[in-house]
Protein backbone atom coordinates (compact mmCIF):
# COMPACT_ATOMS: atom_id res chain seq x y z
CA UNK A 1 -14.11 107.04 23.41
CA UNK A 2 -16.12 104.78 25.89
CA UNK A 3 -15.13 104.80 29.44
CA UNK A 4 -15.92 102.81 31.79
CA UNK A 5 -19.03 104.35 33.13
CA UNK A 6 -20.54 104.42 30.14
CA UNK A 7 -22.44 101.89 27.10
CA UNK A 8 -22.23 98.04 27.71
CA UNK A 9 -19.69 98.32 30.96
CA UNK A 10 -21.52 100.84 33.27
CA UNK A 11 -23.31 97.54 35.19
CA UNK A 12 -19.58 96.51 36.15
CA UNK A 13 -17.82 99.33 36.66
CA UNK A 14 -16.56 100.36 40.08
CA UNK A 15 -17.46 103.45 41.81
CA UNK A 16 -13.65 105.32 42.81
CA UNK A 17 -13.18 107.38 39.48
CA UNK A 18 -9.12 107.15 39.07
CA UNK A 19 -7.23 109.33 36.92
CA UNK A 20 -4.39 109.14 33.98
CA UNK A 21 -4.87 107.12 30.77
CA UNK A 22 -3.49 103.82 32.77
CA UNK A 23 -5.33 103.29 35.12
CA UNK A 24 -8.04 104.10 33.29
CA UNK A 25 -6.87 101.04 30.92
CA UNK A 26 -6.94 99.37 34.31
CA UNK A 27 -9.91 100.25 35.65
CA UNK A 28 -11.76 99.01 32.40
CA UNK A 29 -9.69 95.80 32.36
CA UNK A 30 -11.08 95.38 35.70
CA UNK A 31 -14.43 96.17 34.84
CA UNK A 32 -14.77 93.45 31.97
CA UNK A 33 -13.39 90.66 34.40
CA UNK A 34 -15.94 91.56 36.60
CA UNK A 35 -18.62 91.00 34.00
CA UNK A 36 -16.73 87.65 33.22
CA UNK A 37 -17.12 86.69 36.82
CA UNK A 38 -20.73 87.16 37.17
CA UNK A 39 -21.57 85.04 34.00
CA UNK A 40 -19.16 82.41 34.99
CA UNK A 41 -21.28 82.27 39.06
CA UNK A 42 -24.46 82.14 36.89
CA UNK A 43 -23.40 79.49 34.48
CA UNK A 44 -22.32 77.25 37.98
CA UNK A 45 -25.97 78.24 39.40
CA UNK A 46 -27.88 76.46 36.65
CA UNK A 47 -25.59 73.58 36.07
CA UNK A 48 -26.22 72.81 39.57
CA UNK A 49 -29.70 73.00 39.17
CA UNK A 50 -29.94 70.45 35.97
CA UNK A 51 -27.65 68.14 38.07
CA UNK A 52 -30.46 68.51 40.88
CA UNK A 53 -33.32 67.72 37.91
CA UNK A 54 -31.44 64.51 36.87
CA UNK A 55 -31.25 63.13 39.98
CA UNK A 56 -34.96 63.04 41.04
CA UNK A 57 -35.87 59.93 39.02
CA UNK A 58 -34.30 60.66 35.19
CA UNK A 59 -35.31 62.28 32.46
CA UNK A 60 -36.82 61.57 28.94
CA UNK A 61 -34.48 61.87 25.75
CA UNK A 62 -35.35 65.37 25.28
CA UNK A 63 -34.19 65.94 29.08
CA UNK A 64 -37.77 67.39 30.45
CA UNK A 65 -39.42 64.98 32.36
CA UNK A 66 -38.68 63.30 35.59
CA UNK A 67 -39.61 59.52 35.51
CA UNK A 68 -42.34 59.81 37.29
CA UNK A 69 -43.83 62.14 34.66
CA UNK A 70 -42.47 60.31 32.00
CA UNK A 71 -44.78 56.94 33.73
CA UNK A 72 -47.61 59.35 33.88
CA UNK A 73 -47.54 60.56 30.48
CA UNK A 74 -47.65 56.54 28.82
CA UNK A 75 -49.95 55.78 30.74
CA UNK A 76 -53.53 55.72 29.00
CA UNK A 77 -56.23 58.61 30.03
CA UNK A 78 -60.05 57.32 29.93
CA UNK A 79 -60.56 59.26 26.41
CA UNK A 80 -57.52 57.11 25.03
CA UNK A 81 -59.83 53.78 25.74
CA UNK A 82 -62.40 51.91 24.01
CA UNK A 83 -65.99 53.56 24.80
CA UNK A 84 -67.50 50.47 26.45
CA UNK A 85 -64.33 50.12 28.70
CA UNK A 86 -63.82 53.80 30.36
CA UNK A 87 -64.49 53.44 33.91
CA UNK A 88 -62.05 54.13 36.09
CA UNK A 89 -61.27 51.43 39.15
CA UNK A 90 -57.85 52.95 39.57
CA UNK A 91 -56.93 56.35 39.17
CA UNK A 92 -53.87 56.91 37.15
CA UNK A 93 -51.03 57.47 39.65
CA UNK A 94 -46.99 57.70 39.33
CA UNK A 95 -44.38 57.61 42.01
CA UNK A 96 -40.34 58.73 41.52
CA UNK A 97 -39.31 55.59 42.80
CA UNK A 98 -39.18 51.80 42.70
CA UNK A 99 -42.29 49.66 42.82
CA UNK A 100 -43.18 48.43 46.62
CA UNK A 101 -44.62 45.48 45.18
CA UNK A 102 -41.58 43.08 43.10
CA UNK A 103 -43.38 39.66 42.26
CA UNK A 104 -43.56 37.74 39.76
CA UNK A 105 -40.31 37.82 38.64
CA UNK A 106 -39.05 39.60 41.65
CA UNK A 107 -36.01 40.73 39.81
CA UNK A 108 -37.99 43.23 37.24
CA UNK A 109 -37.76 46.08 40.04
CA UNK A 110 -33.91 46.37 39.86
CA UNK A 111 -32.98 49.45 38.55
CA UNK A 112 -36.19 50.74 38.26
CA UNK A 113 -36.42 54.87 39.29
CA UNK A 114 -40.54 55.40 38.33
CA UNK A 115 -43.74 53.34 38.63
CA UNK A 116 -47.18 54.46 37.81
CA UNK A 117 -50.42 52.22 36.61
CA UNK A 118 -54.05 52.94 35.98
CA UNK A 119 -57.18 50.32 35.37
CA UNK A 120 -60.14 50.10 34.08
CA UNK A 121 -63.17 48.13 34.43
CA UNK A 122 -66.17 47.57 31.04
CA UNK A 123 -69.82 47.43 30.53
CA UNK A 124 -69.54 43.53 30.30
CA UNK A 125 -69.40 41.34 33.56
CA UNK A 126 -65.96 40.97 34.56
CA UNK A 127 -64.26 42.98 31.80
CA UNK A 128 -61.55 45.12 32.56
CA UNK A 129 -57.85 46.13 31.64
CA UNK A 130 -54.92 47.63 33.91
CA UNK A 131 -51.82 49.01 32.72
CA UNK A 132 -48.54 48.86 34.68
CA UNK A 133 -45.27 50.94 33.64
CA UNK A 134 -41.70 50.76 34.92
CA UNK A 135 -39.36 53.10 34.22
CA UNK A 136 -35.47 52.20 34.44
CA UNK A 137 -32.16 53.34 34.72
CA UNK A 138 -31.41 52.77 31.34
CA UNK A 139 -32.26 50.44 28.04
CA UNK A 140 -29.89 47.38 29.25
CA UNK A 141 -31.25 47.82 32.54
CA UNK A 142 -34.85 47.38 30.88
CA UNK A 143 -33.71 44.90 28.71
CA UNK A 144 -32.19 42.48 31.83
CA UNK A 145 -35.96 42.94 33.42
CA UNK A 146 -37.87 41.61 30.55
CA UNK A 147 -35.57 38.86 30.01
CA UNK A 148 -36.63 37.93 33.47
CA UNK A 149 -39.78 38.15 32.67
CA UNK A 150 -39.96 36.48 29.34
CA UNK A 151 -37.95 33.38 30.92
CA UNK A 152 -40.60 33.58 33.87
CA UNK A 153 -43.62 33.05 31.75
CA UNK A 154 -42.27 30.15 29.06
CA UNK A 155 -40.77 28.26 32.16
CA UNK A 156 -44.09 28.76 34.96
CA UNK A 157 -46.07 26.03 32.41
CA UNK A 158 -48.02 24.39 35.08
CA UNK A 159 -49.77 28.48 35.75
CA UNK A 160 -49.06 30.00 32.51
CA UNK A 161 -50.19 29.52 29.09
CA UNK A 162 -47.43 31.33 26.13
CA UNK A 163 -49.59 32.67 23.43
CA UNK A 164 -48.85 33.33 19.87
CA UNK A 165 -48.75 36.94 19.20
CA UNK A 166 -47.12 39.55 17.02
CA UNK A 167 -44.24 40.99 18.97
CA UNK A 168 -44.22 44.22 19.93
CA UNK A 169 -41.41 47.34 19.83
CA UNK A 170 -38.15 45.93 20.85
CA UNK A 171 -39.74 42.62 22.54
CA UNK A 172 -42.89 41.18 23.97
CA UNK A 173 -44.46 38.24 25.59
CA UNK A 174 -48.18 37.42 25.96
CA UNK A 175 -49.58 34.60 28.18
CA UNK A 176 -52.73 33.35 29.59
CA UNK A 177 -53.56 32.21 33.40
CA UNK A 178 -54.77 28.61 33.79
CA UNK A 179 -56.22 28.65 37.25
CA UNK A 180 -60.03 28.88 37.36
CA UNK A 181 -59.77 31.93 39.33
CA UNK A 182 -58.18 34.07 36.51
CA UNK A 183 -59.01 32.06 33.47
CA UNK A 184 -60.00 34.85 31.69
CA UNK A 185 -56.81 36.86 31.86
CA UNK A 186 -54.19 37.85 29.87
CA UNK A 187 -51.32 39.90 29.72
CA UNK A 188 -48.62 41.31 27.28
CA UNK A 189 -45.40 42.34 28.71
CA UNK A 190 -43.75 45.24 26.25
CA UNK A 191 -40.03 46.45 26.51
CA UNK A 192 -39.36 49.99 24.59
CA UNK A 193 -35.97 51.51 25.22
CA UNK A 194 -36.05 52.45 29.11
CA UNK A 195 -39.92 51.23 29.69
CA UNK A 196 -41.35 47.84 30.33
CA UNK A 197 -45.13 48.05 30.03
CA UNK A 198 -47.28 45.09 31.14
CA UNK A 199 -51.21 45.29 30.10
CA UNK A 200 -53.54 42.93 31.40
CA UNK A 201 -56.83 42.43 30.20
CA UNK A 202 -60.04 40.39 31.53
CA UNK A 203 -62.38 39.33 29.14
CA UNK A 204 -65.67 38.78 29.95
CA UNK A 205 -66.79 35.77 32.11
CA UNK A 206 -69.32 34.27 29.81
CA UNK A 207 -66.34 34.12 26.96
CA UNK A 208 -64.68 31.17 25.59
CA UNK A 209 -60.36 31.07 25.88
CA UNK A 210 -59.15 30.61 21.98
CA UNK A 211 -55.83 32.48 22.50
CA UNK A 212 -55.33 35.81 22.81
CA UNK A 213 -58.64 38.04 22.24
CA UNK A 214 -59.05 40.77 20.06
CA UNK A 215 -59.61 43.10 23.20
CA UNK A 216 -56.19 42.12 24.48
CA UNK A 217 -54.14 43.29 20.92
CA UNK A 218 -56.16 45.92 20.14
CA UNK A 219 -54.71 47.38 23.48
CA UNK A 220 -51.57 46.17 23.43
CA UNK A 221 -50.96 47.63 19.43
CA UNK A 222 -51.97 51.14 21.13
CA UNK A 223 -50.21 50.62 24.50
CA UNK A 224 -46.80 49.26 22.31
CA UNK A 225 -47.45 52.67 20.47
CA UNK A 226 -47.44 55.22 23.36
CA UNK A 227 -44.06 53.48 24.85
CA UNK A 228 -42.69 53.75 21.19
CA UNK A 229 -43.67 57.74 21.27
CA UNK A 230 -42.10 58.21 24.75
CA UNK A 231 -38.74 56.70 23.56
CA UNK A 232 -38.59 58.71 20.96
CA UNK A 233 -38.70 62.00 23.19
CA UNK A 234 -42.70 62.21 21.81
CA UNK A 235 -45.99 62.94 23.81
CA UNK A 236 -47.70 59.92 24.06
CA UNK A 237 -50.93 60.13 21.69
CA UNK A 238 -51.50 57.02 19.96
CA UNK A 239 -55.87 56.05 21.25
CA UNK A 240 -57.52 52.71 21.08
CA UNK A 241 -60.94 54.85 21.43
CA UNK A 242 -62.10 52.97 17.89
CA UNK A 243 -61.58 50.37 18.96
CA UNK A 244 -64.22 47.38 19.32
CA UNK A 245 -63.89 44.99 22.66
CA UNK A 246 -67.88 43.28 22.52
């Protein structure tokens, strides 16, 4: 026979040794509660510290990441771009909050828990590209945020330019600025699950504007690709590096 000082009890046992076969029943009925009791505090312990996890700025489907990571992670790295456009004119950053800076529509930071954006400048005068990622709440709050931003760019016709382009993951728009002092930029706006992604790319200044340039979708197919990874609980991978912008 086992008692209670002995095999899978003796970490819960207590230390008065009592006598007679009923108490001993007791003492071991005691004993197992014990061991009940310590599981059930441990259990409480990490519960409480997921809850704490979730609260700093969400998770990813798979429940690891914090928004802020989760920004980070789609966010292209230098080896992920095309050769001739790799250097870096803002260092890939993330914060666990809302963007300081709502413009344009002013509306897209509601919701939003995570931020992050990095840029990039080319070999060619004026070339460069800058990503921007918003992380929300949830899909419908993502969702409300683009349709802001899609109604802002067909209705803003005396500034912006609608182009026609294939549309991206679960939505997408793609304009062109008409002022003189940003005639060579575009952007595409992306919505995937939780994530808006905008990318915004400036062609060279001796270029001609015929709708959207290769540059610009090239980038956008790969960018459109890492938001489609993320909502899918995937590390971002997908690499424009191939890919031709001269």
């Amino acid at each position: 026979m086992i008692t209670p000082t002995e095999g899978p009890y003796v970490r819960c046992t207590t230390k008065r040794v009592l006598r007679g076969a009923g108490v001993g029943v007791l003492v071991l009925s005691l004993a197992l509660t014990g061991c009940q009791g310590k599981k059930h505090k441990k259990k409480s312990r990490g519960y409480s510290s997921t809850s704490r996890s979730r609260a700093n700025g969400g998770s990813t489907s798979g429940g690891s990441l914090t928004g802020a990571q989760q920004a980070r992670s789609v966010l292209p790295p230098a080896d992920s771009m095309p050769t001739a456009l790799r250097t870096v004119t803002e260092a890939l950053s993330s914060r666990a909050k809302a963007p300081t800076i709502c413009k344009d529509p002013s509306s897209k930071c509601r919701n939003a828990v995570a931020h992050g954006d990095v840029g990039y400048s080319g070999t060619r005068a004026g070339e460069g590209a800058r990503f921007q990622v918003i992380v929300y709440r949830n899909a419908n709050a993502a969702s409300k945020a683009f349709k802001a931003w899609d109604i802002y760019a067909r209705n803003r016709t005396s500034t912006l330019q609608v182009l026609n382009t294939p549309t991206y993951d679960a939505g997408s728009v793609t304009f062109q600025y008409k002022s003189v002092a940003k005639e060579h930029t575009q952007e595409t706006v992306i919505l995937q699950g939780k994530y808006i992604g905008t990318l915004e790319h400036r062609a060279d200044t001796n270029s001609a504007r015929s709708g959207a340039s290769g540059a610009l979708t090239g980038l956008a197919r790969m960018y459109a690709e890492r938001l489609r990874q993320l909502a899918a609980g995937d590390t971002p991978t997908a690499s424009a590096a191939g890919l031709k912008v001269s």
